[in-house]
Protein backbone atom coordinates (compact mmCIF):
# COMPACT_ATOMS: atom_id res chain seq x y z
CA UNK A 1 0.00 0.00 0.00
CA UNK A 2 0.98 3.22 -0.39
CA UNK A 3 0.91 6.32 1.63
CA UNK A 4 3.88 8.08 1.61
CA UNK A 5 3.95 11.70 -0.05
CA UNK A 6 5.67 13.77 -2.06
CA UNK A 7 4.65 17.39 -1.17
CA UNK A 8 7.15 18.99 -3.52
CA UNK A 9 6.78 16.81 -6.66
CA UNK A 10 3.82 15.02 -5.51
CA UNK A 11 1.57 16.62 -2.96
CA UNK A 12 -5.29 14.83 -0.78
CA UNK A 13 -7.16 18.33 1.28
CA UNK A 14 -9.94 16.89 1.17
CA UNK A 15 -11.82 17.66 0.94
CA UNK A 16 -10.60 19.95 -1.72
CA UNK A 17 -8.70 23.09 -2.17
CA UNK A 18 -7.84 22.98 0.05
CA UNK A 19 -8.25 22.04 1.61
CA UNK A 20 -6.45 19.11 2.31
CA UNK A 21 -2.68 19.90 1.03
CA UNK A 22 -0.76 21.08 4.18
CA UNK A 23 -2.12 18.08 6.70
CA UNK A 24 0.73 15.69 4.47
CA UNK A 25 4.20 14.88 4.76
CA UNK A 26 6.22 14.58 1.98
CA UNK A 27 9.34 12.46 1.50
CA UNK A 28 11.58 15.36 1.11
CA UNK A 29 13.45 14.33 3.92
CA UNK A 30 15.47 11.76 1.61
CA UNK A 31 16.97 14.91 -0.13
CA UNK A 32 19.51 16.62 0.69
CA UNK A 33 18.82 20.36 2.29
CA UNK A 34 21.19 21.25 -0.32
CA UNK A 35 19.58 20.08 -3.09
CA UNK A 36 16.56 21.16 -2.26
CA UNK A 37 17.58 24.88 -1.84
CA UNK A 38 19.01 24.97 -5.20
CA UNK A 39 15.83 23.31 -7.15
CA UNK A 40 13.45 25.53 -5.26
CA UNK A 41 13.14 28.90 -4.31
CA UNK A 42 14.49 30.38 -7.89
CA UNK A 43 14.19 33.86 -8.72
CA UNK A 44 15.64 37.09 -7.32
CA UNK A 45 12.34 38.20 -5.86
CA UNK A 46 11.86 35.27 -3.54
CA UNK A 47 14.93 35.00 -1.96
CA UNK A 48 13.94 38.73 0.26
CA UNK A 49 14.14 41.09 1.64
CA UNK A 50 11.51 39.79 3.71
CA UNK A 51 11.02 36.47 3.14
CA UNK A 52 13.79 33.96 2.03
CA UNK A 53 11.86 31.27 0.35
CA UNK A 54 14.98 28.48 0.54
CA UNK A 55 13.96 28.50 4.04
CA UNK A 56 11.87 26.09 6.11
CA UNK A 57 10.55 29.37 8.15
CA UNK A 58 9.54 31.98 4.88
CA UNK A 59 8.00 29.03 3.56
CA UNK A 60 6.09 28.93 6.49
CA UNK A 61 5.02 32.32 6.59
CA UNK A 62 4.20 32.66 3.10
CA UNK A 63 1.93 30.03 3.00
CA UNK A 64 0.07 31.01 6.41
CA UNK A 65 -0.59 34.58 4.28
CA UNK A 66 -2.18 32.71 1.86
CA UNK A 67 -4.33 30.62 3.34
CA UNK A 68 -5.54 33.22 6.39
CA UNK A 69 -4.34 36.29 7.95
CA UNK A 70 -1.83 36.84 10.08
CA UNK A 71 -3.32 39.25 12.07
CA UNK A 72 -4.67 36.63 14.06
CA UNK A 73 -8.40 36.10 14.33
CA UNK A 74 -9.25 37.77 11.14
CA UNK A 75 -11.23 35.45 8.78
CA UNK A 76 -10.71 34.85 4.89
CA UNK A 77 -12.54 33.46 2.24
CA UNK A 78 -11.05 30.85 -0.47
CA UNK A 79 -12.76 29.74 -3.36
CA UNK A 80 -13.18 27.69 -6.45
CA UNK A 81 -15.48 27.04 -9.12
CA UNK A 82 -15.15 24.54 -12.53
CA UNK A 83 -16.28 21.14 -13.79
CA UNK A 84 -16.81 17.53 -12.64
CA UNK A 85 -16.04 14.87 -15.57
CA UNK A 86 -16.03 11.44 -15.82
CA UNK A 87 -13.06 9.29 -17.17
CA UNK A 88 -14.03 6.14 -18.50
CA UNK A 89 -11.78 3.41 -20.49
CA UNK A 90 -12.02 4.11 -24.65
CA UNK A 91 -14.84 6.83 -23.99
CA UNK A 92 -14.51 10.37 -24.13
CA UNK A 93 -14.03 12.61 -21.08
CA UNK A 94 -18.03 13.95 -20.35
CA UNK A 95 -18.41 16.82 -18.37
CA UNK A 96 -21.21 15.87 -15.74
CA UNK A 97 -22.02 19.04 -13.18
CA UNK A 98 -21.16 21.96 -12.08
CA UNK A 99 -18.55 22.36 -9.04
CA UNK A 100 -18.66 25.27 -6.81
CA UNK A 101 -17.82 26.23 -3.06
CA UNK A 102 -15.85 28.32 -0.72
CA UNK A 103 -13.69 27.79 2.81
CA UNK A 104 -13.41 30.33 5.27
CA UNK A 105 -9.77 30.52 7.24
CA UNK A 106 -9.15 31.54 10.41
CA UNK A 107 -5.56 31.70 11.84
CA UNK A 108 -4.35 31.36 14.86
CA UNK A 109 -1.10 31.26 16.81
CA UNK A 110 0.00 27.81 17.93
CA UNK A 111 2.40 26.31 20.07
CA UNK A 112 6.34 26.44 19.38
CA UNK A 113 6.12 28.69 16.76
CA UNK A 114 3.32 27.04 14.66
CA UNK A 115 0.24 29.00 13.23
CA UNK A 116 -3.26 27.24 13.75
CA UNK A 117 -5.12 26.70 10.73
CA UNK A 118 -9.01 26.62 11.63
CA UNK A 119 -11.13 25.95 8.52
CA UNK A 120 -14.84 25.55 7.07
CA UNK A 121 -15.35 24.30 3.21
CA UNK A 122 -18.21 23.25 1.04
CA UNK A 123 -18.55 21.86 -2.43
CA UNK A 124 -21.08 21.88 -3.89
CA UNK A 125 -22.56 20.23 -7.32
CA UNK A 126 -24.77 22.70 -9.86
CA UNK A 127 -26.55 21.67 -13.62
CA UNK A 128 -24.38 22.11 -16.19
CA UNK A 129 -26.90 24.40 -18.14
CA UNK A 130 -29.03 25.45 -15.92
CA UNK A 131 -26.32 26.71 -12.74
CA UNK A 132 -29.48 25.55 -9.79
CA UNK A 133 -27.40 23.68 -6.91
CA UNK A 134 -28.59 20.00 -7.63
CA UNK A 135 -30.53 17.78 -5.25
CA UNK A 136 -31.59 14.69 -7.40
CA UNK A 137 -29.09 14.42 -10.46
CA UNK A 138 -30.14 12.27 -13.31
CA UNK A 139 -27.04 10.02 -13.63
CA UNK A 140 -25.86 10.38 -17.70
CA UNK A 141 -23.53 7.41 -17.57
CA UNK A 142 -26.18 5.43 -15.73
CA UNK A 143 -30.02 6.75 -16.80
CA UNK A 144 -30.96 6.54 -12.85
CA UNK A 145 -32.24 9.55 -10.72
CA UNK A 146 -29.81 9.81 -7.30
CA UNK A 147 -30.12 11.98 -4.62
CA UNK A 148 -27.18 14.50 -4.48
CA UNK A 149 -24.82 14.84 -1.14
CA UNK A 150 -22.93 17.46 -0.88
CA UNK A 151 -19.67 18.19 0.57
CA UNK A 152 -19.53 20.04 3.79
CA UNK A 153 -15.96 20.09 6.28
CA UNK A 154 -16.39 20.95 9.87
CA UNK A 155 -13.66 21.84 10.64
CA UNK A 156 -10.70 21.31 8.51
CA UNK A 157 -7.90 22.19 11.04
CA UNK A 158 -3.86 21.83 10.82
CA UNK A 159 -0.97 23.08 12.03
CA UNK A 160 1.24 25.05 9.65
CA UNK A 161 5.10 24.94 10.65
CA UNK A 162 8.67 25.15 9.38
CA UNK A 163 8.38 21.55 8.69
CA UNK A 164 6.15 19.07 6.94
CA UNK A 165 3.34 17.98 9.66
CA UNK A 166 2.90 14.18 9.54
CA UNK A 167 0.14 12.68 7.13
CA UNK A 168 -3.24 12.70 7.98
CA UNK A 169 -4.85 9.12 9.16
CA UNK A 170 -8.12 9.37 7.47
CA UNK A 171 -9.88 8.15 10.37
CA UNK A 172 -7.52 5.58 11.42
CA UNK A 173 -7.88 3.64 7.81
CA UNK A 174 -4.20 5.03 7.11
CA UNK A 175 -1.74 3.16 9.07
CA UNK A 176 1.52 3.72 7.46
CA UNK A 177 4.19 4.86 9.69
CA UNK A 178 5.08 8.30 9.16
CA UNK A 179 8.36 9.74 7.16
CA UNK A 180 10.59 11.74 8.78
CA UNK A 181 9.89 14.76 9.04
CA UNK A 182 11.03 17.30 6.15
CA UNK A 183 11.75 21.28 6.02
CA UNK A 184 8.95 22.95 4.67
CA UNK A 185 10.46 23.99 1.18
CA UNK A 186 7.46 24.64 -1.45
CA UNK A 187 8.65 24.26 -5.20
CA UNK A 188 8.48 28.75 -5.97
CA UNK A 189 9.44 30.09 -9.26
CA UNK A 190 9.58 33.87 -10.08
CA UNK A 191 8.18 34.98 -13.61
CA UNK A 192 8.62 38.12 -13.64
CA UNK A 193 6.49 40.39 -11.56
CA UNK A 194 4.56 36.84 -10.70
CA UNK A 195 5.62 34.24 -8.27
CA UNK A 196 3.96 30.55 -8.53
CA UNK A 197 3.84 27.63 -6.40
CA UNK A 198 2.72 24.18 -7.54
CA UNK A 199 1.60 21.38 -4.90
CA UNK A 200 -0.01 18.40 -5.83
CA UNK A 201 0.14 14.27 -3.49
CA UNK A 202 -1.22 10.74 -4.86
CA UNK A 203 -2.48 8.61 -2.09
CA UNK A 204 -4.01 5.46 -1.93
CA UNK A 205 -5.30 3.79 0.83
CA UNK A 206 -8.21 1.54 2.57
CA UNK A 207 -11.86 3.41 1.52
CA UNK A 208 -14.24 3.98 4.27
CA UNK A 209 -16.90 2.46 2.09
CA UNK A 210 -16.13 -1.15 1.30
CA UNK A 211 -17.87 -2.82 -0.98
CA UNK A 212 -19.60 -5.49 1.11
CA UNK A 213 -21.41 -2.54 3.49
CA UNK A 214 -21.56 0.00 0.50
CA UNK A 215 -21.82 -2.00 -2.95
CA UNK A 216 -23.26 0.37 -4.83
CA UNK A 217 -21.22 3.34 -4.10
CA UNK A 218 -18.14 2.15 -2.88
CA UNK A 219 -15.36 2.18 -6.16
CA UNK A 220 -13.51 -0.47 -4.22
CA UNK A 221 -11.51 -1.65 -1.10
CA UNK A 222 -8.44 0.94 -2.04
CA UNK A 223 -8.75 4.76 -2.63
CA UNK A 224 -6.66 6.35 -5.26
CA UNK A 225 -6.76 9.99 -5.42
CA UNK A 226 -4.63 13.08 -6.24
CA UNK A 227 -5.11 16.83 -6.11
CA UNK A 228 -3.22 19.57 -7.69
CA UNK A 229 -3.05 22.87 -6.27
CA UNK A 230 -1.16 25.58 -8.67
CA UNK A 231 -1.15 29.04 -6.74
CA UNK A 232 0.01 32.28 -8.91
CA UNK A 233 0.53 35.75 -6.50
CA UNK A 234 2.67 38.69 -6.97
CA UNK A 235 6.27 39.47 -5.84
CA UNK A 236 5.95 42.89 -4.40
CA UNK A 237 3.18 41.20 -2.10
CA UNK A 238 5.24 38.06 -1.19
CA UNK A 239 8.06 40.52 -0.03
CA UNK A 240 5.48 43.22 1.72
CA UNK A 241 6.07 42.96 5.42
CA UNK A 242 3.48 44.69 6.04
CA UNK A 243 0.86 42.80 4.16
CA UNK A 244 -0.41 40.24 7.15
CA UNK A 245 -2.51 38.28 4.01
CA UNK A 246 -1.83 37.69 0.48
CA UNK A 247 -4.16 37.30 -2.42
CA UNK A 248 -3.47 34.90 -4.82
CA UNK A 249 -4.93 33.27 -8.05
CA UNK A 250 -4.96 29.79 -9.62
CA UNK A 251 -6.43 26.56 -9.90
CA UNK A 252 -7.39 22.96 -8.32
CA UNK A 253 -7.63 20.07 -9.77
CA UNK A 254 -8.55 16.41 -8.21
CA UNK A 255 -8.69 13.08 -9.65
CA UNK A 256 -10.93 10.57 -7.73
CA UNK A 257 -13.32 7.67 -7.48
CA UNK A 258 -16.88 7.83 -8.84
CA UNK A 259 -18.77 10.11 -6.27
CA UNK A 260 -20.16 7.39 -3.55
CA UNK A 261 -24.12 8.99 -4.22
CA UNK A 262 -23.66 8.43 -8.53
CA UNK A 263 -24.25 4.87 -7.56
CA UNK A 264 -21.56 3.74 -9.59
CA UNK A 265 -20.20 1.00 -8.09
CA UNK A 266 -17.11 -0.62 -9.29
CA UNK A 267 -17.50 0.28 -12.92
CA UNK A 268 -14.06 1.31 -14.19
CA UNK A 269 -13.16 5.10 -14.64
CA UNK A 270 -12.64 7.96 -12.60
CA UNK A 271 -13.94 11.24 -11.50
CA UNK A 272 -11.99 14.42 -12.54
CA UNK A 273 -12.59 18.23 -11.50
CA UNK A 274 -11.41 20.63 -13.07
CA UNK A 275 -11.49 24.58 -11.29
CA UNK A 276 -10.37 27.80 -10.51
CA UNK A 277 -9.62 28.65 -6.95
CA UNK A 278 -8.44 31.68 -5.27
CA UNK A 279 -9.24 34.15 -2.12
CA UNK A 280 -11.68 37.17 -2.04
CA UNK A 281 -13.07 39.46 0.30
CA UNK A 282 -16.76 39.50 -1.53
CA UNK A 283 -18.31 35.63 -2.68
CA UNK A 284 -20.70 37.31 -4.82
CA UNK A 285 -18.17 38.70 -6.92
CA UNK A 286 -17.00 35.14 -7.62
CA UNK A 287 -19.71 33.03 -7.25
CA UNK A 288 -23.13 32.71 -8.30
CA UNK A 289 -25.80 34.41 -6.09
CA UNK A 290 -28.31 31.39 -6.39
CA UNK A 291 -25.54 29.18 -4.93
CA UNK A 292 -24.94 31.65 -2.06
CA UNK A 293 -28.36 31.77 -1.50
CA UNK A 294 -28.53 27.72 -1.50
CA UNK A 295 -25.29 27.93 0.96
CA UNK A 296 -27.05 30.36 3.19
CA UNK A 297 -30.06 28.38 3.81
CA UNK A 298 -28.68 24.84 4.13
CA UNK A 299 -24.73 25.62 5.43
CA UNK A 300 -24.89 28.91 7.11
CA UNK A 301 -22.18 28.29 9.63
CA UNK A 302 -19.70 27.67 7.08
CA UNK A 303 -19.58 31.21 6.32
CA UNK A 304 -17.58 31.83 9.79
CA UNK A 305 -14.21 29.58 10.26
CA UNK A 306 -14.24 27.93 13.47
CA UNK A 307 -12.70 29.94 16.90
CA UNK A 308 -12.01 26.72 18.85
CA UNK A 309 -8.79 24.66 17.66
CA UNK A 310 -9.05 20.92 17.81
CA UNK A 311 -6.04 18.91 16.67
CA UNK A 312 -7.96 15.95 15.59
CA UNK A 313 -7.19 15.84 11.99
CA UNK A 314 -10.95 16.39 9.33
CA UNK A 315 -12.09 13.33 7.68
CA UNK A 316 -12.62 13.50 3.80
CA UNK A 317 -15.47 13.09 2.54
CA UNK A 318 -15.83 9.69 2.09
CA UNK A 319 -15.01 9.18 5.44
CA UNK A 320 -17.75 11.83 6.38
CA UNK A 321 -20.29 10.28 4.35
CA UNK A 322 -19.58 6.47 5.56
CA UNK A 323 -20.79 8.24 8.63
CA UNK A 324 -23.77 10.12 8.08
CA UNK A 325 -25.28 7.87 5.10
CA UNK A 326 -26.85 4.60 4.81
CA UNK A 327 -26.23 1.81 1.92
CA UNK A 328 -28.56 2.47 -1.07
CA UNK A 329 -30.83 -0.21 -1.89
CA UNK A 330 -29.79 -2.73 -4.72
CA UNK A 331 -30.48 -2.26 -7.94
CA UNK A 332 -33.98 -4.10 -8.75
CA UNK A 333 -33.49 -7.01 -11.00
CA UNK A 334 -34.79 -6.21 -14.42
């Protein structure tokens, strides 16, 4: 089985943009410090005068900027919006919904130097021509009407430090000994006026939904995933000490089993979305009013991060719907 990760050539989130990325540990350990600082970090701009990006510690602080604020307390919005698509053997990629949602960060200071991440994130799944948030989708690859679950992480929390944190443990399901522990050096490259940061992991490991409890939505005993996280933010702001938050631009991508409520099964193929992300300080000037509206009435909390820390790590969403679903009733013989 395996576990391990490669945060700076292969960096799961969760839940999504998130989401997920920093709760990992990649394998980075195995290089030398050396090398490391020479492959990463390139370009004038990111070597200071505030931050020195071939360090375990700017790292650090860059990337608490742009996922909160470090004027502690303050809370900031993330979001994406894009495509689901299938990915099925000899077929052509089909784009199937709509994929849409927002995270709200709060930061706070934690112990030994670390910063507290405390976070809230939806997803959630729209028609393709129409933009409503879906309830019941009709199922293209299937012909059969299924009730839509959403995504919704209470909280996402982790640590953010001048080293890799150890990998998450899914609820127990992922019992691979952690890798020792690496300095936080995140793959930067200066284009100009334009710095950008690339993170992306592939993990497999034991799905919360096997198929004897769950046959008609689990995709199998083993979950293979990945997620891609491409971040694109300016130089002048990286090297601002007295910006406390950065704004930054880019996209998320995730490969993944069928979604457990399409009823798929074990047919062979793949989910794939495909999205924007980035931060604001106004949803509606990103996202579509009718799905604010839909997040207002049905998720209002997660428009406010959380204010308590916990350190237990956030189940995915597999995880979170093995515990709040129930099996779906075979199919009826024909």
């Amino acid at each position: 089985m395996t576990t391990r990760r490669d945060l700076l050539n292969s960096m799961a989130t969760v839940g999504m943009s998130g989401a997920a990325l920093l709760a990992l540990s990649g394998t980075a350990a195995a290089a030398k410090s050396s090398l490391l600082q020479s492959r990463y970090g390139k370009g004038p701009g990111l070597q200071g005068p505030y931050l020195d990006l071939r360090t375990g510690k700017g790292n650090q602080l860059a990337y608490a900027r742009l996922q909160g604020n470090l004027d502690f307390g303050k809370p900031k919005y993330f979001w994406f919006k894009g495509y689901g698509m299938s990915i099925e053997p000899n077929k052509p990629v089909k784009d199937l919904m709509g994929t849409a949602g927002f995270g709200v960060i709060r930061l706070q200071q934690g112990p030994d130097g670390a910063i507290r991440r405390l976070c809230r994130e939806i997803i959630l799944y729209t028609d393709l021509r129409s933009g409503e948030v879906l309830e019941e989708w009709r199922n293209p690859l299937t012909e059969e009407t299924v009730k839509v679950v959403h995504v919704a992480n209470d909280p996402f929390n982790y640590l953010i430090e001048d080293h890799f944190p150890a990998p998450p443990s899914f609820g127990g399901l992922n019992k691979a000994a952690p890798p020792p522990r690496a300095e936080f050096l995140l793959p930067w490259h200066q284009h100009g006026e334009w710095a950008a940061m690339e993170m992306h992991i592939h993990l497999l490991y034991p799905s919360a939904l096997q198929p004897d409890k769950w046959p008609r939505e689990s995709s199998g005993p083993m979950v293979q995933a990945s997620e891609f996280f491409a971040h694109h933010v300016k130089v002048a702001d990286l090297q601002n000490p007295k910006l406390k938050t950065l704004d930054f631009q880019g996209t998320w991508n995730r490969i993944t089993p069928w979604l457990p409520w399409m009823l798929m099964g074990q047919r062979p193929g793949m989910m794939q979305y495909d999205c924007f992300q980035g931060t604001t300080r106004d949803l509606e000037s990103v996202l579509d009013r009718r799905l604010l509206d839909y997040a207002h009435k049905h998720y209002a909390k997660y428009f406010d991060a959380p204010t308590e820390w916990t350190a237990d790590r956030s189940l995915s969403s597999l995880e979170h719907y093995a515990l709040e679903q129930t099996p779906a009733a075979p199919v009826k013989a024909q």
